[in-house]
C-alpha atoms as a PDB file:
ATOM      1  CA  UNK A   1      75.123  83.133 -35.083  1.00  0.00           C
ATOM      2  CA  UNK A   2      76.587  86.613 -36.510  1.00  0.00           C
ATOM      3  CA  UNK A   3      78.281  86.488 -32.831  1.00  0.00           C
ATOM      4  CA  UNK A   4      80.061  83.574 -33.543  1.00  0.00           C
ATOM      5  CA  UNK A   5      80.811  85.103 -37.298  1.00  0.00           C
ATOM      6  CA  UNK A   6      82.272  88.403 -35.206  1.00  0.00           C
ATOM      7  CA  UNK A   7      84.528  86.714 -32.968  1.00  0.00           C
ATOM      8  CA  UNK A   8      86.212  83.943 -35.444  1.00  0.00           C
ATOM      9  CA  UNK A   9      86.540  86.061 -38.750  1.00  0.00           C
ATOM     10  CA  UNK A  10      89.797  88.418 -36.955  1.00  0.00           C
ATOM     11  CA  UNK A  11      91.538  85.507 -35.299  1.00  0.00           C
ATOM     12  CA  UNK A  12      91.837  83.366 -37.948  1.00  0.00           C
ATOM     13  CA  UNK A  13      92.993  85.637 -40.709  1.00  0.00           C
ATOM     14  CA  UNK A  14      96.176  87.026 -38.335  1.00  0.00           C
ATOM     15  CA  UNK A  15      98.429  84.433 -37.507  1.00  0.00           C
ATOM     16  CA  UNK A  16      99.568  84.005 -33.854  1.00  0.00           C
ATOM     17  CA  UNK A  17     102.654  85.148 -32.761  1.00  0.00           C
ATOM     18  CA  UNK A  18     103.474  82.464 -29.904  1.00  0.00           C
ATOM     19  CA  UNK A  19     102.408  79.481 -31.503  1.00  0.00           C
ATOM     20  CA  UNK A  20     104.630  76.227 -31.076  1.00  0.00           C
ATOM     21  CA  UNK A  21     104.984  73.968 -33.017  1.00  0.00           C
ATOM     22  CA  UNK A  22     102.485  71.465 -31.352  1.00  0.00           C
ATOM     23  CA  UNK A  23     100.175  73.702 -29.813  1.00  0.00           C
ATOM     24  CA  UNK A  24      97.255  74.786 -31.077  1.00  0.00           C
ATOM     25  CA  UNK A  25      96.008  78.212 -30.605  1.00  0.00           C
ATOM     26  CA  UNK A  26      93.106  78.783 -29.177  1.00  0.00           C
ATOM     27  CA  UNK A  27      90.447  82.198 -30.063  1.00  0.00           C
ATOM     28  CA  UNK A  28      87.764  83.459 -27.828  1.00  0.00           C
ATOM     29  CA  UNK A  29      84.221  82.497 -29.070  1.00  0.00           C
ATOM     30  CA  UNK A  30      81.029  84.128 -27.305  1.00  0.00           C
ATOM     31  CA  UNK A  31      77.943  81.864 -28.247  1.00  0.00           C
ATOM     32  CA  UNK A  32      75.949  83.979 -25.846  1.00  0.00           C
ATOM     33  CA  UNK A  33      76.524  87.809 -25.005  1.00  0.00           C
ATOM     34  CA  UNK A  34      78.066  87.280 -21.642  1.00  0.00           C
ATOM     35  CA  UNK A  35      79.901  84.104 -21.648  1.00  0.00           C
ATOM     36  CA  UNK A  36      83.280  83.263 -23.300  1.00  0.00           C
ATOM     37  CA  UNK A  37      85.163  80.234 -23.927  1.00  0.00           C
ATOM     38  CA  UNK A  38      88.238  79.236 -26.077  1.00  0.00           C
ATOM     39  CA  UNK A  39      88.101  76.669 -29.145  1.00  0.00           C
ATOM     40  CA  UNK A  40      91.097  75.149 -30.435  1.00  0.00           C
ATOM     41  CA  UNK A  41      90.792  74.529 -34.566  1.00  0.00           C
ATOM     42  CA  UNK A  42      92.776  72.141 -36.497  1.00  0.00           C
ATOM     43  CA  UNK A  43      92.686  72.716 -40.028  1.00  0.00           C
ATOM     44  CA  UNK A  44      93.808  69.888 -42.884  1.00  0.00           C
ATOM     45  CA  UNK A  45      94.254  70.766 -46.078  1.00  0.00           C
ATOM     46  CA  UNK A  46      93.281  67.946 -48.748  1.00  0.00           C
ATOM     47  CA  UNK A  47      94.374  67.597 -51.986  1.00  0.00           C
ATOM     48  CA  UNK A  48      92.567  68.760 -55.320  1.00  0.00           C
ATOM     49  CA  UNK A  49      89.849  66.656 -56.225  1.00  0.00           C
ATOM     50  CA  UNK A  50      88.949  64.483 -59.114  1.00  0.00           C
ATOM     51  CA  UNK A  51      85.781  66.413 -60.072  1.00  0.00           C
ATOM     52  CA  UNK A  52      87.700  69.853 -60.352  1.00  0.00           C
ATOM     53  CA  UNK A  53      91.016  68.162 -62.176  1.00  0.00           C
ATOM     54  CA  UNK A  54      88.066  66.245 -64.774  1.00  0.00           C
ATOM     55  CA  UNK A  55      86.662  69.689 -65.207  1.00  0.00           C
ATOM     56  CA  UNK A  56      90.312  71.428 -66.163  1.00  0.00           C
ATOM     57  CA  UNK A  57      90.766  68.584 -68.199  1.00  0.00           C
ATOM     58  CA  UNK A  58      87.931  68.998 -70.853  1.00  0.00           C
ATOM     59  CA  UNK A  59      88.902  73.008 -70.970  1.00  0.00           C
ATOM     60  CA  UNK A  60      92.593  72.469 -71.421  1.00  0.00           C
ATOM     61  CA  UNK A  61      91.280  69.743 -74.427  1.00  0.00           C
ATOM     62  CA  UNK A  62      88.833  72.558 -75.943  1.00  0.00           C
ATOM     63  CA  UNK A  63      91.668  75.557 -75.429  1.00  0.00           C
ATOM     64  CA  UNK A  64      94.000  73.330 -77.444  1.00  0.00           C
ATOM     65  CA  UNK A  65      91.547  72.615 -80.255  1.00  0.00           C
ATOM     66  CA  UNK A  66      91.371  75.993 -80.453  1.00  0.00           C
ATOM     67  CA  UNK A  67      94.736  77.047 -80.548  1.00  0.00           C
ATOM     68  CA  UNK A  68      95.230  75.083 -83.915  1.00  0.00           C
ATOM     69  CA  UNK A  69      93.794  77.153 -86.838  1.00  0.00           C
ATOM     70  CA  UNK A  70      93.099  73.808 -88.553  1.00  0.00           C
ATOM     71  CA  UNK A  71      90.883  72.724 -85.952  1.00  0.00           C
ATOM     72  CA  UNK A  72      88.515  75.706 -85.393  1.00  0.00           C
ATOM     73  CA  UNK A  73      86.450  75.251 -88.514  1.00  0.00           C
ATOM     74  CA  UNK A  74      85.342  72.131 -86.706  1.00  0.00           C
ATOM     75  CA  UNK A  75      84.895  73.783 -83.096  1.00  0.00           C
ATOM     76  CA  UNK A  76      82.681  76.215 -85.073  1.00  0.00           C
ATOM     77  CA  UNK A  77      80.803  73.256 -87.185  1.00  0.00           C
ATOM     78  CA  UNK A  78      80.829  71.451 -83.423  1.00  0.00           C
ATOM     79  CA  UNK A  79      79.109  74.386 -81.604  1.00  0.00           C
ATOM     80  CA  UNK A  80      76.461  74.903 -84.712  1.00  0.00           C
ATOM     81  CA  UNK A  81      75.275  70.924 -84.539  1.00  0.00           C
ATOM     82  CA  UNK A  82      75.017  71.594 -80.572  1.00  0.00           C
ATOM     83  CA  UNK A  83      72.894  74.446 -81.309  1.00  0.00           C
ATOM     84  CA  UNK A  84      71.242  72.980 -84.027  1.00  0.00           C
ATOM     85  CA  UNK A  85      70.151  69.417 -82.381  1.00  0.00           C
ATOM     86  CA  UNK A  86      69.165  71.475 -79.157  1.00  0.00           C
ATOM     87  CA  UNK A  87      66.732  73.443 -81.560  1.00  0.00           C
ATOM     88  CA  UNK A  88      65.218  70.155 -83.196  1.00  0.00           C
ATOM     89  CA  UNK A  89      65.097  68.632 -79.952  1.00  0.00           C
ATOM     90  CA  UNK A  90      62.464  71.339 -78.489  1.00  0.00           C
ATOM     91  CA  UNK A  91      60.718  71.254 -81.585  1.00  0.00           C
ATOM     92  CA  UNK A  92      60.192  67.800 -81.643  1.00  0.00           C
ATOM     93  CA  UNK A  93      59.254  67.661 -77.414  1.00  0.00           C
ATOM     94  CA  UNK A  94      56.909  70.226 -78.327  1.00  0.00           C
ATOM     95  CA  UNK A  95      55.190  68.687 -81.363  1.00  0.00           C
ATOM     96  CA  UNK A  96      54.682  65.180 -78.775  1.00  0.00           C
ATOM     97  CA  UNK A  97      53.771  67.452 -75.337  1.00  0.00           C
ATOM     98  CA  UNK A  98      49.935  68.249 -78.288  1.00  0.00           C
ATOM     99  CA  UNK A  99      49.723  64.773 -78.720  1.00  0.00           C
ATOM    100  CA  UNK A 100      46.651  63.520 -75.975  1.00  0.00           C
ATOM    101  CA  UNK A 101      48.610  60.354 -74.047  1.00  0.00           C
ATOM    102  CA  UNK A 102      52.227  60.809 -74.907  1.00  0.00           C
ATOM    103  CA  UNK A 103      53.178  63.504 -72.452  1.00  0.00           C
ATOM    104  CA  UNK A 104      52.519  61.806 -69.251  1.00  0.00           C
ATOM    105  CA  UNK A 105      53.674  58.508 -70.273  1.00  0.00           C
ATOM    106  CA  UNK A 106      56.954  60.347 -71.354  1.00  0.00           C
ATOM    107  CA  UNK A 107      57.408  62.263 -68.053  1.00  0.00           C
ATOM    108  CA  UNK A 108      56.689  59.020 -66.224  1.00  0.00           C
ATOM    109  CA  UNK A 109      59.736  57.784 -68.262  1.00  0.00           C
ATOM    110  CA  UNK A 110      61.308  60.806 -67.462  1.00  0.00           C
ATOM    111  CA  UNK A 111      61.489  60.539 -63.958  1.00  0.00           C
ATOM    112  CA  UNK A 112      62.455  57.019 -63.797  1.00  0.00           C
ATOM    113  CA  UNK A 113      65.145  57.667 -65.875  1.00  0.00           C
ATOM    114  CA  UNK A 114      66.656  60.804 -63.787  1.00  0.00           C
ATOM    115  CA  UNK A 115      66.225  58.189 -60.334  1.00  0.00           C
ATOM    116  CA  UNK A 116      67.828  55.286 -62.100  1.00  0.00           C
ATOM    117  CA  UNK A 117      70.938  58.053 -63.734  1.00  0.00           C
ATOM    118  CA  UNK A 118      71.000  59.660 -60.085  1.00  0.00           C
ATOM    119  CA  UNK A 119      71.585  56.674 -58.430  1.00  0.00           C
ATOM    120  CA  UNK A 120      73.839  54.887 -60.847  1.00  0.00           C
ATOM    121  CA  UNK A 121      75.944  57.713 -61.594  1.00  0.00           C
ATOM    122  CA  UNK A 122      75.961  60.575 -58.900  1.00  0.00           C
ATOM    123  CA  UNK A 123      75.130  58.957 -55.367  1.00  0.00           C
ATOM    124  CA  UNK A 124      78.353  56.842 -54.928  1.00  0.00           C
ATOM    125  CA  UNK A 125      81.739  58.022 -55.236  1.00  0.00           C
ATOM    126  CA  UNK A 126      83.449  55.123 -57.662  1.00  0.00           C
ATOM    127  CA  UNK A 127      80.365  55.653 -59.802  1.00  0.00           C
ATOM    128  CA  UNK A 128      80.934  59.564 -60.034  1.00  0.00           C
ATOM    129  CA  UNK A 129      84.821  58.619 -61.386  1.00  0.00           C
ATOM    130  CA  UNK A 130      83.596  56.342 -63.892  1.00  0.00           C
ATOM    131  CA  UNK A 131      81.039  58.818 -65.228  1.00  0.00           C
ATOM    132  CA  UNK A 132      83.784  61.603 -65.453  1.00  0.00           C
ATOM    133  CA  UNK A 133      85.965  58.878 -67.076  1.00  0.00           C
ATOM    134  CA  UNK A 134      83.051  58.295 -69.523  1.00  0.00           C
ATOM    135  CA  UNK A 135      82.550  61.771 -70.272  1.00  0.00           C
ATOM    136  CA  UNK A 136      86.510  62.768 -70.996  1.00  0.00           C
ATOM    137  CA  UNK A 137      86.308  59.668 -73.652  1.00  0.00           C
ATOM    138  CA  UNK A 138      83.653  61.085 -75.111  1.00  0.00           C
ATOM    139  CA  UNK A 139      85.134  64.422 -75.006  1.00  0.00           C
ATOM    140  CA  UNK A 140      88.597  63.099 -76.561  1.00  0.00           C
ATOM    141  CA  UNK A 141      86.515  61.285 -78.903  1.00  0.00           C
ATOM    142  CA  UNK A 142      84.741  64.189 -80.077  1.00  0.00           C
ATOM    143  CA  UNK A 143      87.939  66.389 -80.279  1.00  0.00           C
ATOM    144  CA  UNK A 144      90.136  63.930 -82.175  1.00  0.00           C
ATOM    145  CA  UNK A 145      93.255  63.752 -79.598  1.00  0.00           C
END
């Protein structure tokens, strides 16, 4: 494998000098120590996708929040409830993980709930859009715009 790694790498970061338009160039690969062949590689570049764009999205929101001066106070209060509700919520999974019966009925719950989220949220594409659409309305909810 590191052969293979050896002999690409160099060709494809110099361009060839007699390439046509058309033609493909071809580079040398050695998948064992004494043979050779030539591969051809065609290379598409695709546009930016939706996850990425959905991800710039919610930053660009939160930068502007907190370029306004009027609006950090809130971004502050924001983060502190986050950090806050995270706090309570250990506390409280901790106070019912003593409790004799409630733990494994809970993680029971648990795990059918991460199957059924997995597979209506993150398995097919359309559903992955819609739950990026769900969570920038949420986040425009949340920062007023």
């Amino acid at each position: 494998m590191a052969s293979i790694v050896a002999s690409l790498l160099p060709p494809l970061l110099l361009p060839s000098r007699n390439s046509q338009p058309g033609t493909f160039p071809t580079f040398p690969v050695s998948l064992l120590s004494g043979r050779r062949s030539n591969v051809s590689l065609v290379v598409k570049a695709s546009g930016e996708s939706s996850e990425s764009a959905t991800s710039l999205t919610v930053f660009k929101s939160v930068q502007n929040v907190w370029d306004q001066p009027e609006d950090r106070l809130g971004l502050f209060g924001l983060g502190f409830a986050a950090v806050a509700a995270f706090w309570a919520s250990t506390n409280l999974v901790a106070a019912i993980d003593k409790l004799p019966l409630f733990p494994a009925v809970f993680e029971l719950i648990g795990i059918f709930y991460s199957v059924w989220f997995t597979y209506r949220y993150l398995v097919f594409k359309p559903d992955r859009e819609e739950l990026f659409q769900i969570l920038n309305k949420s986040a425009t909810d949340i920062l007023g715009q």
